[in-house]
N, C-alpha and C. Protein backbone atom coordinates (compact mmCIF):
# COMPACT_ATOMS: atom_id res chain seq x y z
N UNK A 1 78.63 81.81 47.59
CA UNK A 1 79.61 80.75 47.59
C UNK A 1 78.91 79.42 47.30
N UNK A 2 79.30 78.79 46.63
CA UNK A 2 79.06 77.46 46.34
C UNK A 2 79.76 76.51 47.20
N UNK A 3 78.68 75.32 47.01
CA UNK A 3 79.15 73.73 48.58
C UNK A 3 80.43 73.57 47.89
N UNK A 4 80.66 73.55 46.83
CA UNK A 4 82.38 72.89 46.26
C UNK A 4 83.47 73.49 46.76
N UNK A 5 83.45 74.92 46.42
CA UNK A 5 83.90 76.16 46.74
C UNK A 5 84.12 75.84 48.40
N UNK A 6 83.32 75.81 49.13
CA UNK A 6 83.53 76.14 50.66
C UNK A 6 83.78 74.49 51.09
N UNK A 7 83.60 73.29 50.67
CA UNK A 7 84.18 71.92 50.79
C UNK A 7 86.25 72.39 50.53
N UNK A 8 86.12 72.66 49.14
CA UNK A 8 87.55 73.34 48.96
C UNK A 8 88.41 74.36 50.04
N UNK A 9 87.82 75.14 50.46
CA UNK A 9 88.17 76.07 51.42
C UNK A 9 88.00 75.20 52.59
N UNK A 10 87.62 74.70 52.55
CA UNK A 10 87.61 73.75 54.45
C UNK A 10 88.90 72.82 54.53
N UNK A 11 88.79 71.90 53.66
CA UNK A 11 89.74 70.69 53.38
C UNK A 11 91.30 71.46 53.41
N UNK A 12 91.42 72.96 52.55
CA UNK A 12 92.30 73.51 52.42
C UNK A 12 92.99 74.15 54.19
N UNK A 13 91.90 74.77 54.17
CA UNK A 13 92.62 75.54 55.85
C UNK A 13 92.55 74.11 56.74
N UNK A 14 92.40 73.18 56.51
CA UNK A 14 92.46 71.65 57.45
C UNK A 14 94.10 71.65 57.31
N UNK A 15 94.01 71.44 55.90
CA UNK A 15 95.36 70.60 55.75
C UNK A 15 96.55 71.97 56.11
N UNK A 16 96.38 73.45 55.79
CA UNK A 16 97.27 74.31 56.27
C UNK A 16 97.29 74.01 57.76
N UNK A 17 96.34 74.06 58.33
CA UNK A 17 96.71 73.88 60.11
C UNK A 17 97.05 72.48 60.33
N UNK A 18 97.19 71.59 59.41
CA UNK A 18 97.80 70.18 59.77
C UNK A 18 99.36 70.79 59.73
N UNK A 19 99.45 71.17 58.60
CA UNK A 19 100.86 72.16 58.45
C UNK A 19 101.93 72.21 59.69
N UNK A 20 101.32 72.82 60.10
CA UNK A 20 101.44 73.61 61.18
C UNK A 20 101.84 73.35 62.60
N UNK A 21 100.80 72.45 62.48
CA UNK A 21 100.65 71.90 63.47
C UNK A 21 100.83 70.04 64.42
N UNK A 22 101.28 69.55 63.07
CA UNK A 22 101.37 68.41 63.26
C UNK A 22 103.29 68.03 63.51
N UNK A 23 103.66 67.74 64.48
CA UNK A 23 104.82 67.01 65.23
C UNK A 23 105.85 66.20 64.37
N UNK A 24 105.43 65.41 63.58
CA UNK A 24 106.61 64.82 62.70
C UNK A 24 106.53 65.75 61.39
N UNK A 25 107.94 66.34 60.89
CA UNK A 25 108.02 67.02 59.83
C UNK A 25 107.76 66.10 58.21
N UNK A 26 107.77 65.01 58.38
CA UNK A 26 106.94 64.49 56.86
C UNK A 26 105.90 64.54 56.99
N UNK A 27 104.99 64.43 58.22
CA UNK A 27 103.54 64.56 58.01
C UNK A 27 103.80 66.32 57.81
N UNK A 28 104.08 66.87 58.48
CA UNK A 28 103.81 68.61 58.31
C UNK A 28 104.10 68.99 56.64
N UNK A 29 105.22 68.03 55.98
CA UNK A 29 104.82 68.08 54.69
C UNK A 29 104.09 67.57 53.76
N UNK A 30 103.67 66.45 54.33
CA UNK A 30 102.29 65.95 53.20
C UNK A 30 101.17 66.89 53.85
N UNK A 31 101.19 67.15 54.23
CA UNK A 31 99.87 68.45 55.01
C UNK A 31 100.19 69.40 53.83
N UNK A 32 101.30 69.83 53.89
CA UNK A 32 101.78 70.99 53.39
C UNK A 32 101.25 70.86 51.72
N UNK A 33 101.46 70.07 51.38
CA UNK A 33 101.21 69.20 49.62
C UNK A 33 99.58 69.66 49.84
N UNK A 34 99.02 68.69 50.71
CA UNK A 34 97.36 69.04 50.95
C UNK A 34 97.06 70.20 50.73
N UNK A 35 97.69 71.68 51.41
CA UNK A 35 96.99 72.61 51.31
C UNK A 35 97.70 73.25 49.96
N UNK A 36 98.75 73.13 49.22
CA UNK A 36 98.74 73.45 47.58
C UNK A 36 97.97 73.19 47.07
N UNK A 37 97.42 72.18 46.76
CA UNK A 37 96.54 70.99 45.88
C UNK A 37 95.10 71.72 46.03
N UNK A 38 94.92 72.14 47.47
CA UNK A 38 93.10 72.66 47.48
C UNK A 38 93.62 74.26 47.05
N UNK A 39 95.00 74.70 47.46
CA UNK A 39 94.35 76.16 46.30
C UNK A 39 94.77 75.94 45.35
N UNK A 40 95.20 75.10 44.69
CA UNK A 40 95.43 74.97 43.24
C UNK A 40 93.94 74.48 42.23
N UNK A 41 92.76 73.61 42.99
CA UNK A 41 92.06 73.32 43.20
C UNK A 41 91.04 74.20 43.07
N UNK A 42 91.01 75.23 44.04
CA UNK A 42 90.48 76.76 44.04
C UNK A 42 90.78 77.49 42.60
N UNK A 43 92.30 77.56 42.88
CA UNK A 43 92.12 78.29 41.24
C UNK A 43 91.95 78.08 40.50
N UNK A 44 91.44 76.34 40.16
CA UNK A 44 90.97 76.00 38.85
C UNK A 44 89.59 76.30 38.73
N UNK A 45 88.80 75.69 39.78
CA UNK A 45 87.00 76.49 39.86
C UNK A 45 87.49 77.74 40.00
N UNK A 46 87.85 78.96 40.01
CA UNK A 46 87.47 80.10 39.73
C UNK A 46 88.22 80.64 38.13
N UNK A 47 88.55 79.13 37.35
CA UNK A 47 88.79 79.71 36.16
C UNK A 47 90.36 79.86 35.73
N UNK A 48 90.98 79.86 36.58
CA UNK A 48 92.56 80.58 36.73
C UNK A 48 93.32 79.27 35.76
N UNK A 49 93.17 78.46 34.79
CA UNK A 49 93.81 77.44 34.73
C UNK A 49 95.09 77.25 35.01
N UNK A 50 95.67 78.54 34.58
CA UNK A 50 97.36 78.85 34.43
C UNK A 50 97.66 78.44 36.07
N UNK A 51 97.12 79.56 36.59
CA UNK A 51 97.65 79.82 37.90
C UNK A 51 97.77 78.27 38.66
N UNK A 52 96.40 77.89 38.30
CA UNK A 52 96.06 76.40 38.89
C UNK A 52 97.27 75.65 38.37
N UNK A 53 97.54 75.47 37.39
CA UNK A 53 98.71 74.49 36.73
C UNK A 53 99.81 75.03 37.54
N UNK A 54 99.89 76.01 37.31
CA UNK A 54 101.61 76.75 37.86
C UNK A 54 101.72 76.25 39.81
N UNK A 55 100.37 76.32 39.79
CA UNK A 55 100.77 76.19 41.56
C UNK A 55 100.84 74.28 41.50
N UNK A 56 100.31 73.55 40.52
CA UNK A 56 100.22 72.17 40.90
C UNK A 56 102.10 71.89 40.52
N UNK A 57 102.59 72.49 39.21
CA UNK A 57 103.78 72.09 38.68
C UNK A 57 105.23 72.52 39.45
N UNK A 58 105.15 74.06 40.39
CA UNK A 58 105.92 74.56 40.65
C UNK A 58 105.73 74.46 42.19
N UNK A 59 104.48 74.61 43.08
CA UNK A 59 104.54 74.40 44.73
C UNK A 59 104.53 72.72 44.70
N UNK A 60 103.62 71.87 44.13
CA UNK A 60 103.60 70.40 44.55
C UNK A 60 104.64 69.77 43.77
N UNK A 61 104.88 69.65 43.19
CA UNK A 61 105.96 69.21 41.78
C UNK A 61 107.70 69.70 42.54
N UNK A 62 107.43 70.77 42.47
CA UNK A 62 108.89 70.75 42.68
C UNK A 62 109.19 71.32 44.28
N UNK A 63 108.45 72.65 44.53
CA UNK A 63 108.96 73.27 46.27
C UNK A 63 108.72 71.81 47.29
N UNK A 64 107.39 71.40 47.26
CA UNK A 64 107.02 70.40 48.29
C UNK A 64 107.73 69.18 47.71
N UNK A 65 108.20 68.86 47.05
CA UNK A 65 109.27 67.78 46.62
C UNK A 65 110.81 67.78 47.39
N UNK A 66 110.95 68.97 46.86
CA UNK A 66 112.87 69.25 47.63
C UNK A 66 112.64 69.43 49.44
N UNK A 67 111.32 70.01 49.71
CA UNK A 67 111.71 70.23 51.12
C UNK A 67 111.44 68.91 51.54
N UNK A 68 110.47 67.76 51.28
CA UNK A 68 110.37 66.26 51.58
C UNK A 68 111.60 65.78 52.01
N UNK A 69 112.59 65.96 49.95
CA UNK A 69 114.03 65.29 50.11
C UNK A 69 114.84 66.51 50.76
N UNK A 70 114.86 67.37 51.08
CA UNK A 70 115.71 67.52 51.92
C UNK A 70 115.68 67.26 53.26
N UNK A 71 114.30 67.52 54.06
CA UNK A 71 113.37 66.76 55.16
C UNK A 71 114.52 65.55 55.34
N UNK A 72 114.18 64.68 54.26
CA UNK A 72 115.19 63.37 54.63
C UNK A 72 116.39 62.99 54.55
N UNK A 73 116.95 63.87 53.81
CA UNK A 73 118.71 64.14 53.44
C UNK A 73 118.89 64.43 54.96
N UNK A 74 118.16 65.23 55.38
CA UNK A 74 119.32 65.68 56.83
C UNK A 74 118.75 65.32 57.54
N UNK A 75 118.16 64.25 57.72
CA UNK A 75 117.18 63.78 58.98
C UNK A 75 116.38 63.99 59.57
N UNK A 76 115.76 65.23 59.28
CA UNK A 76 114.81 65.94 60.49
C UNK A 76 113.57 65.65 60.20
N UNK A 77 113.50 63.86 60.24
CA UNK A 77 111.69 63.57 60.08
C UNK A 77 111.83 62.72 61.43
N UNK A 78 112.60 63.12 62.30
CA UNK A 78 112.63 62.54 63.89
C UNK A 78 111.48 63.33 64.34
N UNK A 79 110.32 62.57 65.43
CA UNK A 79 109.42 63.68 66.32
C UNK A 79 110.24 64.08 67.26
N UNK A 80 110.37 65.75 67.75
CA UNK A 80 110.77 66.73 68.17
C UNK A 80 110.40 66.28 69.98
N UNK A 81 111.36 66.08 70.58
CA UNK A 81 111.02 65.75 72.13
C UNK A 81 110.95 67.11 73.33
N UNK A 82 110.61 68.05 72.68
CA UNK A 82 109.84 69.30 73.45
C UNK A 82 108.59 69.30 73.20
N UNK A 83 107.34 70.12 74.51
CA UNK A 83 106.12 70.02 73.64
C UNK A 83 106.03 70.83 72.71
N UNK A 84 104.60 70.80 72.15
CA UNK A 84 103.95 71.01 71.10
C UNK A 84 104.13 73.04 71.39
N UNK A 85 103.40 73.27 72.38
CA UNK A 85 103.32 74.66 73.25
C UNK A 85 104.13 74.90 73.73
N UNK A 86 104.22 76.31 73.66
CA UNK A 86 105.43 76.95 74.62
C UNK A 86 104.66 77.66 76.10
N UNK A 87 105.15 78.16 77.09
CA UNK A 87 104.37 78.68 77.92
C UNK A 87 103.93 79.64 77.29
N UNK A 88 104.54 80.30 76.53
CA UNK A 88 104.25 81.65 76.17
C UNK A 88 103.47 82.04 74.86
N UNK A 89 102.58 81.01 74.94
CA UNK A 89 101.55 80.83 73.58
C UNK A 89 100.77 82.07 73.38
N UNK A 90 100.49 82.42 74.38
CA UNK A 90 99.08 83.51 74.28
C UNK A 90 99.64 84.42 74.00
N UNK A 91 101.43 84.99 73.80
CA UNK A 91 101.80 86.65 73.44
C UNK A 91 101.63 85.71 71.82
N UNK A 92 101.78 84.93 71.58
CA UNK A 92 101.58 84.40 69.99
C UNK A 92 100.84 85.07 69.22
N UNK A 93 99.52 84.04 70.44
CA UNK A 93 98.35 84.45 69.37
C UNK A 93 97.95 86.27 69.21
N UNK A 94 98.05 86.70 70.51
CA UNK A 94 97.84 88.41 70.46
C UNK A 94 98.54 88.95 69.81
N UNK A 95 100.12 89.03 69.30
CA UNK A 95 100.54 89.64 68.23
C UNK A 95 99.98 88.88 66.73
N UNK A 96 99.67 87.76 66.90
CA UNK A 96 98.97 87.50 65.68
C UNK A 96 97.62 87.64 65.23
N UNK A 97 96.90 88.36 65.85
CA UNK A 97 95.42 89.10 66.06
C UNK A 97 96.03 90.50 65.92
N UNK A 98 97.30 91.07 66.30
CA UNK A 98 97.63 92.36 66.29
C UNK A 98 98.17 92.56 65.09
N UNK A 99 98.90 91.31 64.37
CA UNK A 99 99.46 92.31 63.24
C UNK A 99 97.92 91.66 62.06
N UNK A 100 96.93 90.70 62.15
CA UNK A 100 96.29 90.47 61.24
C UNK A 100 95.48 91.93 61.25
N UNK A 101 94.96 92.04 61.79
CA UNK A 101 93.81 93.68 61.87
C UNK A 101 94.41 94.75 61.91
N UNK A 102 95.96 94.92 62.05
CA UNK A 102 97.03 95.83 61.43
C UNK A 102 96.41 95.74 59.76
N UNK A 103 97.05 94.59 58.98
CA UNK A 103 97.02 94.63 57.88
C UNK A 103 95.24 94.82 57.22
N UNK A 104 94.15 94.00 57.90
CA UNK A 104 93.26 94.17 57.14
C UNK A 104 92.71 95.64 57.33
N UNK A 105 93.11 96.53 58.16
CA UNK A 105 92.60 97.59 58.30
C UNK A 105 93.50 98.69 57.43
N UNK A 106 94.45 98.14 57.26
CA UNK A 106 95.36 98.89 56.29
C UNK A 106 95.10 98.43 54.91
N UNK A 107 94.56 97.28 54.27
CA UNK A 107 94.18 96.66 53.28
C UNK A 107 92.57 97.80 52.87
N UNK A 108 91.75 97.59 54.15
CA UNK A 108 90.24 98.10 53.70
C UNK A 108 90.67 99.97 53.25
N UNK A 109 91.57 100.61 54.00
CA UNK A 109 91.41 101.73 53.94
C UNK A 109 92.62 102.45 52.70
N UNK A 110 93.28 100.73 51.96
CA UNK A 110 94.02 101.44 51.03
C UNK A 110 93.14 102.28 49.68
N UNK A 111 94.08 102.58 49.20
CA UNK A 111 94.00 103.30 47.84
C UNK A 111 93.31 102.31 46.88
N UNK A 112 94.32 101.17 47.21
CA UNK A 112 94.26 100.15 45.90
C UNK A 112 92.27 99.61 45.71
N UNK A 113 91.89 99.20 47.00
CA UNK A 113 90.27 99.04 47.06
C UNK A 113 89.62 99.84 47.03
N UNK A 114 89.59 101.29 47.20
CA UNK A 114 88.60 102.33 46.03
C UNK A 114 88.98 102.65 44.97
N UNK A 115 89.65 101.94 44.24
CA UNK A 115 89.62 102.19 42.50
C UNK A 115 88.86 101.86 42.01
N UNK A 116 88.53 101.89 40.97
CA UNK A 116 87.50 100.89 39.87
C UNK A 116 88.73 99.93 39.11
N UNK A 117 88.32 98.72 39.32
CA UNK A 117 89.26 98.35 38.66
C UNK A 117 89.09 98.12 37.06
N UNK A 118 90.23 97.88 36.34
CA UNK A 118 90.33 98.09 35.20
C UNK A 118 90.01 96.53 34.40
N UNK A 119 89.44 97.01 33.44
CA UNK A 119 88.85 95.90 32.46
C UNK A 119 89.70 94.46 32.33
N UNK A 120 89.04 94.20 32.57
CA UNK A 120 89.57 92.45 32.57
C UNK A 120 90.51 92.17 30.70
N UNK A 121 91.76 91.68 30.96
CA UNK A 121 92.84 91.33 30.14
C UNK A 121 92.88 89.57 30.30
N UNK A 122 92.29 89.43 28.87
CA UNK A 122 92.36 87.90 28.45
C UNK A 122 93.40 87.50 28.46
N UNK A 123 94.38 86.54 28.73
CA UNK A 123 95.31 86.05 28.13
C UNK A 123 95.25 84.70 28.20
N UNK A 124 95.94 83.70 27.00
CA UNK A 124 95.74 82.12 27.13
C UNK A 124 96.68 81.73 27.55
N UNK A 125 96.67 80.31 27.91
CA UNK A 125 97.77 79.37 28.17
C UNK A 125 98.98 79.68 27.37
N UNK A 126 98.56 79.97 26.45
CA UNK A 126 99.55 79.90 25.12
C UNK A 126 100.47 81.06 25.19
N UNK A 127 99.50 82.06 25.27
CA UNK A 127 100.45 83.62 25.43
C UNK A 127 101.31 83.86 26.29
N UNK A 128 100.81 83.01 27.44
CA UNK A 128 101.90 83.29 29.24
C UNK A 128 102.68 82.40 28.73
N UNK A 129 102.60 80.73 27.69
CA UNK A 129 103.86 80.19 27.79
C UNK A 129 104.97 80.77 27.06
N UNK A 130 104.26 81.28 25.90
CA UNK A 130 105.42 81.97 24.33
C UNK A 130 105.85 82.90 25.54
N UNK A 131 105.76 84.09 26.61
CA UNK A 131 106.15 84.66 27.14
C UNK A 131 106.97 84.41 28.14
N UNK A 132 106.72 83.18 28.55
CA UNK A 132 107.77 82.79 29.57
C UNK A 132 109.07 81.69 28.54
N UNK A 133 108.83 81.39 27.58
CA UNK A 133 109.75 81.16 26.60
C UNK A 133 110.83 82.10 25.98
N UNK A 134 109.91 83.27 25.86
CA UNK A 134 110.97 83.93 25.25
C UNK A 134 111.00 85.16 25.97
N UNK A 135 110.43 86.31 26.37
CA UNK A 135 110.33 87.06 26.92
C UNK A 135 111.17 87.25 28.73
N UNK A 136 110.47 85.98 29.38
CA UNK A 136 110.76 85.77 30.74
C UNK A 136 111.50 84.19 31.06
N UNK A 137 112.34 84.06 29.99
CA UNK A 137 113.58 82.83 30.03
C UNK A 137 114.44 82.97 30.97
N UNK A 138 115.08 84.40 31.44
CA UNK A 138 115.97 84.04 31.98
C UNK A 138 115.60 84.15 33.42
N UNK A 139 114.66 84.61 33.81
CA UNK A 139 114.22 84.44 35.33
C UNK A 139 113.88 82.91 35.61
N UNK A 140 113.02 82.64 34.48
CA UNK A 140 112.98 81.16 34.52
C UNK A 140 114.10 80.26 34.37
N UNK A 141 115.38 80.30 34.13
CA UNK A 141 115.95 79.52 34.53
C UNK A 141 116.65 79.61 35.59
N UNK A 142 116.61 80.93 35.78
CA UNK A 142 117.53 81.46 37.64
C UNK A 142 116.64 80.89 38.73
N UNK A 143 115.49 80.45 38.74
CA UNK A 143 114.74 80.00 39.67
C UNK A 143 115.00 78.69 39.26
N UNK A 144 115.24 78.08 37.85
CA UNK A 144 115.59 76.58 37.96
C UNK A 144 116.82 76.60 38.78
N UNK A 145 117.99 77.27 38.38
CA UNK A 145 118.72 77.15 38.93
C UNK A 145 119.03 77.19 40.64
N UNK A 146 118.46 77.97 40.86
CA UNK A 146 118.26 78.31 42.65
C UNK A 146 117.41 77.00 43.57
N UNK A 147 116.35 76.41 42.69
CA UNK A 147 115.98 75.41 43.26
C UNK A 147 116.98 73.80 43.58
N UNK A 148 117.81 74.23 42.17
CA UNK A 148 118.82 73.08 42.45
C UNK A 148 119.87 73.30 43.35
N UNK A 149 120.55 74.89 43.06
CA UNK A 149 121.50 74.53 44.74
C UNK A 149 120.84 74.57 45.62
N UNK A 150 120.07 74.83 45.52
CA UNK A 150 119.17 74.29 47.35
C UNK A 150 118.75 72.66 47.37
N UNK A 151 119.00 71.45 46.59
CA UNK A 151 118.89 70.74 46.59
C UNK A 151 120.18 70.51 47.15
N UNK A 152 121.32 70.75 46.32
CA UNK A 152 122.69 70.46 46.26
C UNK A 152 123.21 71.05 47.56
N UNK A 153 122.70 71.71 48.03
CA UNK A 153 122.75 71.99 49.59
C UNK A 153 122.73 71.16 50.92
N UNK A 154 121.26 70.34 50.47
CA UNK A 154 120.64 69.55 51.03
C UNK A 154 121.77 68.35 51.17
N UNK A 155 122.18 67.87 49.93
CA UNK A 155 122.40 67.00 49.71
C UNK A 155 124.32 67.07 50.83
N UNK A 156 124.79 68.09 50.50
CA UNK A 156 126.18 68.27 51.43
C UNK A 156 125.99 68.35 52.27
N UNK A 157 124.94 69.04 52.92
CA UNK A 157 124.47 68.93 54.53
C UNK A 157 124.65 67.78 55.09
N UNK A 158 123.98 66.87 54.10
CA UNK A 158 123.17 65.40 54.71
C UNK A 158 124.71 64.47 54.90
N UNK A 159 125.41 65.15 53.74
CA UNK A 159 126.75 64.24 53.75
C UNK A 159 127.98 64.44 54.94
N UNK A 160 127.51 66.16 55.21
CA UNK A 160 128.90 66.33 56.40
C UNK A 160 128.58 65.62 57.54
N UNK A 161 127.19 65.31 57.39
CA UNK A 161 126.61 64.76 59.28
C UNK A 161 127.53 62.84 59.16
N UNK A 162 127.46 62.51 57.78
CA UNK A 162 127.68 60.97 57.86
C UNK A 162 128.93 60.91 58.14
N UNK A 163 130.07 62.12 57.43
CA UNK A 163 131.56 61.95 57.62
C UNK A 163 131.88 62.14 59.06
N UNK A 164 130.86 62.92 59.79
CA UNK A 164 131.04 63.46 61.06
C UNK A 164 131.43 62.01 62.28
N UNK A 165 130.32 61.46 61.52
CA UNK A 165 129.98 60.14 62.49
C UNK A 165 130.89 59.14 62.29
């Protein structure tokens, strides 16, 4: 591993457990932006340009955008007046130690990691876009579309609370 590489991976799991963990929901989403950006970041040092672009244009660009404005359409960037903890933190963390070593032990002993894997398939910028142009158009616009009524969601939500009042 390289210092960039593991600077990247640090900054990244920072800003996911800021995520997480931080009390006002606009900070939990600029956290949230933070930890796109370092794996988008990631996937550009390991080469991935596409992937890297796709996660800067489609998670920071647009997902972490609508949940911001919707965040503020319906108000919920108030800090939360319960604590942080529940009493019952520790069955948390033990089912979450129980189902992680569930999966990595089901991960090490699959099928899929004793294969050989198969020869590396070039493809450019160019080929994934002509393909998502013409080939994979219409998924691509059903996800445009789905992102906007969930905006347009947001946006009636935010409006029944004002008529309410």
């Amino acid at each position: 591993m390289t210092l960039p590489f593991i600077i990247l991976a640090v900054l990244t799991i920072a800003a996911a457990v800021a995520a997480m963990s931080l009390r006002n929901l606009i900070h939990c989403a600029l956290a949230m932006v933070g930890a796109f950006g370092g794996l988008a970041a990631l996937y550009l040092q390991l080469d991935a340009q596409f992937v890297g672009f796709t996660q800067i244009l489609v998670y920071i660009g647009a997902v972490a955008i609508l949940i911001v404005f919707a965040i503020l359409l319906t108000r919920g960037g108030q800090v939360p007046e319960k604590a942080l903890f529940s009493s019952s933190w520790i069955w948390g963390v033990l089912v979450t130690v129980a189902v992680f070593g569930t999966l990595a032990w089901t991960i090490k002993n699959s099928f899929a990691s004793q294969r050989v894997p198969a020869e590396r398939v070039e493809a450019t910028v160019k080929e994934i876009g002509d393909a998502l142009m013409t080939k994979f158009v219409l998924p691509l616009e059903v996800i445009g579309l789905l992102l906007t009524a969930a905006l347009i969601g947001a946006v009636i939500i935010a409006m029944r609370d004002e008529v309410k009042k």
